[in-house]
Protein backbone atom coordinates (compact mmCIF):
# COMPACT_ATOMS: atom_id res chain seq x y z
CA UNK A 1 -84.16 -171.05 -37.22
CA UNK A 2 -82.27 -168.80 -35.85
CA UNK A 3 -78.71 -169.15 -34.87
CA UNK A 4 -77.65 -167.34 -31.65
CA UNK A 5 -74.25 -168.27 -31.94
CA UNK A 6 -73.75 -165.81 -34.58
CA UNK A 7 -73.29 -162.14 -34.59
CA UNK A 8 -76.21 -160.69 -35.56
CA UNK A 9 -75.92 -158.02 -38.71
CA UNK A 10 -78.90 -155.42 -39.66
CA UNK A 11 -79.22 -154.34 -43.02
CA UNK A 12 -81.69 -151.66 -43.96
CA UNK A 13 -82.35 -151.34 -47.95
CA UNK A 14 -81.89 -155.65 -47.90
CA UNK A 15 -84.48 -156.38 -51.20
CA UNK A 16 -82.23 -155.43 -53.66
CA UNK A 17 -78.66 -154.14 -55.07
CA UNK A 18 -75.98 -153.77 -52.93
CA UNK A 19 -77.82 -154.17 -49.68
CA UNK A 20 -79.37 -157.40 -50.67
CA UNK A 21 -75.50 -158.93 -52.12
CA UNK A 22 -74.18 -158.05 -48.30
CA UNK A 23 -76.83 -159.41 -46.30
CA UNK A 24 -76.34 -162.73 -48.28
CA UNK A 25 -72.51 -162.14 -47.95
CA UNK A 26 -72.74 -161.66 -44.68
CA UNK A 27 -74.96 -164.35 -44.34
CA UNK A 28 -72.10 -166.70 -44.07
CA UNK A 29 -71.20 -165.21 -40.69
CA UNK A 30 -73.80 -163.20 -39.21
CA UNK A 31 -77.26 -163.94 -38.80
CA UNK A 32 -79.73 -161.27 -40.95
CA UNK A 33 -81.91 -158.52 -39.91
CA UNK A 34 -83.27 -157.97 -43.50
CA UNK A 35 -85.31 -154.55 -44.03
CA UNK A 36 -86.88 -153.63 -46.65
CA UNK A 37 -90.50 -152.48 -48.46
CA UNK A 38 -90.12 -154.97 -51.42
CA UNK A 39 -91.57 -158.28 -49.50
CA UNK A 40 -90.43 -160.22 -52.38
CA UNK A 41 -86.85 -159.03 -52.10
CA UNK A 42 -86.68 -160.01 -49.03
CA UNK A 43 -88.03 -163.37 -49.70
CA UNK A 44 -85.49 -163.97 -52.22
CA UNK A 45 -82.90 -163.26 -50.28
CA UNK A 46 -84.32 -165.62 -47.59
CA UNK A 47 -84.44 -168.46 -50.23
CA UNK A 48 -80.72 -167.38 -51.03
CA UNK A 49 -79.56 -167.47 -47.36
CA UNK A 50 -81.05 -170.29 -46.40
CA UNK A 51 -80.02 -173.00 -48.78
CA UNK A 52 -76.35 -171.97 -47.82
CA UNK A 53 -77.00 -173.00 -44.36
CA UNK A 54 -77.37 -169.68 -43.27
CA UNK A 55 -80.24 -167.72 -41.04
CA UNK A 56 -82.74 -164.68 -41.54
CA UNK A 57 -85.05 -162.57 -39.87
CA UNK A 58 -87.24 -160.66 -42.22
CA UNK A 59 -88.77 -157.48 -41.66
CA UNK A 60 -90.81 -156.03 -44.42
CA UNK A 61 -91.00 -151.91 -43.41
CA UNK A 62 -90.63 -148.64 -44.37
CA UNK A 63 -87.57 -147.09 -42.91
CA UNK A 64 -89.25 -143.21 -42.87
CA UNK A 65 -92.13 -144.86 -40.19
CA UNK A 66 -90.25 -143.88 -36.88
CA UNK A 67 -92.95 -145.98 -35.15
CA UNK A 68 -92.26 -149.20 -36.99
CA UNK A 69 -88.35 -148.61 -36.90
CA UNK A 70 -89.02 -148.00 -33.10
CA UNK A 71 -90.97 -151.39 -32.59
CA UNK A 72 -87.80 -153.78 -34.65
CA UNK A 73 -85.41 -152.07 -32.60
CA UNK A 74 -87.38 -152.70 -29.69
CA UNK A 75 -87.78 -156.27 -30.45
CA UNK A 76 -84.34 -156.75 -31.77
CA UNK A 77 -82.96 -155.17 -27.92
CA UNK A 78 -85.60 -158.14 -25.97
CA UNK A 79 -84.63 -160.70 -28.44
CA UNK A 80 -81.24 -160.76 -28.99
CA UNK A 81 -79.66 -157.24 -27.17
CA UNK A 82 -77.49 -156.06 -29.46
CA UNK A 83 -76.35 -156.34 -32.79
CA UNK A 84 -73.07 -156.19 -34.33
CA UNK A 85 -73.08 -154.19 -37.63
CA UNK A 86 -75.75 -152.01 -39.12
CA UNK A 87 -75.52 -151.96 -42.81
CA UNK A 88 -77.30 -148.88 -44.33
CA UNK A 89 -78.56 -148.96 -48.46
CA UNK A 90 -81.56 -148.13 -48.38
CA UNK A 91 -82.10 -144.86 -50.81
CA UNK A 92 -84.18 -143.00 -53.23
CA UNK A 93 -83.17 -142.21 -56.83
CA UNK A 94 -85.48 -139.26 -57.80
CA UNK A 95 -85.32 -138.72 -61.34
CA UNK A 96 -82.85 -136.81 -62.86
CA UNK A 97 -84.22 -132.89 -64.16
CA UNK A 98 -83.15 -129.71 -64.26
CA UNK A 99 -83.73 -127.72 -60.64
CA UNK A 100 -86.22 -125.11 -61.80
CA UNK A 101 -88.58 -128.27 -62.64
CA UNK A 102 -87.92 -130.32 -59.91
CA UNK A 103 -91.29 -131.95 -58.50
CA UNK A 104 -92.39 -131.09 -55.08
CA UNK A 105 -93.34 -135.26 -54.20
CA UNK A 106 -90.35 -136.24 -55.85
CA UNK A 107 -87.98 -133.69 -53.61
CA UNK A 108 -89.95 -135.09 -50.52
CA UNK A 109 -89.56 -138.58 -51.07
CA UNK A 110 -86.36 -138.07 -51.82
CA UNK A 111 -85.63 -135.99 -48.16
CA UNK A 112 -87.48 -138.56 -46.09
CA UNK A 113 -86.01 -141.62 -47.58
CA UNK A 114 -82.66 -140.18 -47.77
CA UNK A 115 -81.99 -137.64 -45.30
CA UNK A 116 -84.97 -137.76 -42.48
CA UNK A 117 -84.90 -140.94 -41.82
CA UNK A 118 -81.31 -140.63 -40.66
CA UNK A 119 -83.12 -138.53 -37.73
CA UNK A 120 -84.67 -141.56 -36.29
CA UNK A 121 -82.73 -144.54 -37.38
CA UNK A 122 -79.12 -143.24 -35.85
CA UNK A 123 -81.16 -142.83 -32.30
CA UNK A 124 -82.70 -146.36 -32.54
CA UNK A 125 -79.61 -148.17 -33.95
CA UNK A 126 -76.82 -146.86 -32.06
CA UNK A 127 -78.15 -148.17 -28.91
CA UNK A 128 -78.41 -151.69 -30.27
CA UNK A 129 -74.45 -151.45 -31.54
CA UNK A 130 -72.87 -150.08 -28.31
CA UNK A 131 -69.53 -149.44 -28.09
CA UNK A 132 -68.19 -152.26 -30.11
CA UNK A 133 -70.70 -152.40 -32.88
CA UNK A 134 -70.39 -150.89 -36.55
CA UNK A 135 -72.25 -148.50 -38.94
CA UNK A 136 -71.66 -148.66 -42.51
CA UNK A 137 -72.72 -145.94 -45.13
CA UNK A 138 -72.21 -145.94 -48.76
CA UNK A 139 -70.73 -142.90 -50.96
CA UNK A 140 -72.08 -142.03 -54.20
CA UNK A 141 -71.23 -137.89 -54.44
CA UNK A 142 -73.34 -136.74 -57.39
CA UNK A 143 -73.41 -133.19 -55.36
CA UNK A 144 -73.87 -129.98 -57.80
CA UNK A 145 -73.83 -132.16 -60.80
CA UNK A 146 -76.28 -131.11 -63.74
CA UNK A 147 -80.00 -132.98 -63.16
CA UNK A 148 -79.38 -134.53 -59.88
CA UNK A 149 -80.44 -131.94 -57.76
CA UNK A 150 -82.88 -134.31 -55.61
CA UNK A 151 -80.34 -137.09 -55.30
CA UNK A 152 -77.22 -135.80 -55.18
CA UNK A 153 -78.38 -133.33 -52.76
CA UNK A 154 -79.77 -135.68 -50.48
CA UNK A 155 -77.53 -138.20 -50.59
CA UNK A 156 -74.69 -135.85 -49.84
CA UNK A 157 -76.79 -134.60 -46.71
CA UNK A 158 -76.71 -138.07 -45.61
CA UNK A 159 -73.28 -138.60 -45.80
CA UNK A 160 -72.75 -135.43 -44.01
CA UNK A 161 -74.39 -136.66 -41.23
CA UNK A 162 -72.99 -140.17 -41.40
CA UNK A 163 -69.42 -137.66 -41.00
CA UNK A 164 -70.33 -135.92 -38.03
CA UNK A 165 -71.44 -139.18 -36.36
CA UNK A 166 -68.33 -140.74 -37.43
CA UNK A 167 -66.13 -138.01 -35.86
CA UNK A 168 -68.36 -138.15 -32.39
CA UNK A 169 -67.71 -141.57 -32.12
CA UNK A 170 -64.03 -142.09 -33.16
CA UNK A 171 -62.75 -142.78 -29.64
CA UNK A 172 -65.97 -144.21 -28.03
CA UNK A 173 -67.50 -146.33 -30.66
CA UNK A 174 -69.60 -147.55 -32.38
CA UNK A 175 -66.94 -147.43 -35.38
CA UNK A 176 -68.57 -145.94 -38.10
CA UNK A 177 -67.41 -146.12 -41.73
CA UNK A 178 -68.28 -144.39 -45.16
CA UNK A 179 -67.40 -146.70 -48.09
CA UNK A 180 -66.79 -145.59 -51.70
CA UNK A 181 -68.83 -148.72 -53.97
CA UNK A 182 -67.43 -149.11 -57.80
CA UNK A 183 -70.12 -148.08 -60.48
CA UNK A 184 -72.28 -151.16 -60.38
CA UNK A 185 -75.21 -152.62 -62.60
CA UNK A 186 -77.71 -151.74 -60.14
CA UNK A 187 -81.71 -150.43 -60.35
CA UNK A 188 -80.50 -146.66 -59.16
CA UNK A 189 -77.77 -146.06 -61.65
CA UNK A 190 -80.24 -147.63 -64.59
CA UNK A 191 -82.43 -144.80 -63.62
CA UNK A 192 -79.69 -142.40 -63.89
CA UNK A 193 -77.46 -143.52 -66.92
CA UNK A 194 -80.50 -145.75 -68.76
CA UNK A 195 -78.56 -146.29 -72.04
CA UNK A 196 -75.43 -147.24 -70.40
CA UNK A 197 -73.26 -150.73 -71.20
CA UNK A 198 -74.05 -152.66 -68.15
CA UNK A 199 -71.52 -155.13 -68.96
CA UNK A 200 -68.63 -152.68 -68.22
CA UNK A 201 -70.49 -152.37 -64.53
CA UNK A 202 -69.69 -154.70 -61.01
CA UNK A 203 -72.26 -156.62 -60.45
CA UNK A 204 -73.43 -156.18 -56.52
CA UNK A 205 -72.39 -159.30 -55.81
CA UNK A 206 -69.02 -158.58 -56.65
CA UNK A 207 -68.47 -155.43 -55.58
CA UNK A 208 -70.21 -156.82 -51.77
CA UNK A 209 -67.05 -158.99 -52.10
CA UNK A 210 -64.98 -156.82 -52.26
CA UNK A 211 -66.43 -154.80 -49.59
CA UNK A 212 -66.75 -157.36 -47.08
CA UNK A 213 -63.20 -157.37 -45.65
CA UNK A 214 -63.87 -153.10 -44.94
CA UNK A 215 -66.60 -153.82 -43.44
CA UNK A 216 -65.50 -156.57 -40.85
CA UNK A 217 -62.32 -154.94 -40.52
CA UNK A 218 -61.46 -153.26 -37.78
């Protein structure tokens, strides 16, 4: 069931890590727009969200389909009109190499995951926050560091972006804001640092505490 008294809060990149510790965070407060490709993620997190009393829709897509991003937002408008706070974690680790052997899928999946997506998902969302909503985007600056040429390049683009909107909007709204996440025990930075001690790491959970009062701050 869904509960219309609540704020509603969409999270893109909701299956897992970070983005799956804030939707249940924010669970507590906001009803969930869960998006994801993992269906089983998301179903997790529904379990999760649920048995605290809280509320969920799920929608199991790929964020680089402009169609399929076009037809939640579309639905989200009829349904409920607006939402409050877009939450954005979905991204791509490609593996780490030198440049000069970088792999021409793995640099595209990388781009349309991380950066061209952006180009559709701003334009859908933005409408659906308003004025009064808020966009949230997470740092993690690997740029010009040895071997991470497809991620940290792309993930710098997107924060780039997430700038510029965030400097367009500053007196009009939506607020946007760019977040800086401790190192945390997550899937993308086992990929990256696979022989690391995980115990010195947040966990998602705690560092989406932590978070939380940023994010629904004004």
């Amino acid at each position: 069931m869904t509960d219309t008294s609540r704020p509603l809060a969409l999270v893109t990149g909701a299956s897992r890590g970070l983005g799956f510790a804030l939707a249940d965070a924010l669970a507590d407060t906001h009803h969930i727009i869960a998006v994801a490709r993992t269906v089983g993620g998301l179903e997790e997190l529904d379990d999760r969200i649920q048995q605290k009393g809280g509320s969920a829709t799920l929608a199991p897509m790929d964020i680089t389909k402009p169609d399929a991003m076009a037809q939640l937002c579309r639905s989200v408008h009829d349904r409920w009109g607006q939402v409050a706070l877009w939450v954005h974690t979905a991204i791509h680790a490609g593996p780490l190499t030198p440049v000069d052997h970088m792999d021409a899928k793995d640099w595209k999946k990388s781009l349309s995951i991380n950066v061209d997506a952006m180009s559709h998902l701003v334009p859908y969302i933005a409408p659906l926050l308003g004025r009064d909503g808020t966009a949230v985007f997470f740092e993690d600056d690997h740029a010009g560091e040895k071997f991470f040429g497809h991620y940290g390049t792309t993930k710098a683009a997107q924060i780039s972006l997430a700038r510029s909107w965030q400097a367009e909007t500053a007196s009009i709204g939506p607020k946007v804001k760019i977040l800086s996440p401790r190192p945390m025990g997550t899937h993308v930075r086992a990929r990256f640092y696979p022989g690391e001690d995980r115990t010195v790491l947040a966990s998602p959970s705690e560092e989406a505490a932590r978070l939380l009062p940023e994010i629904l701050g004004g």
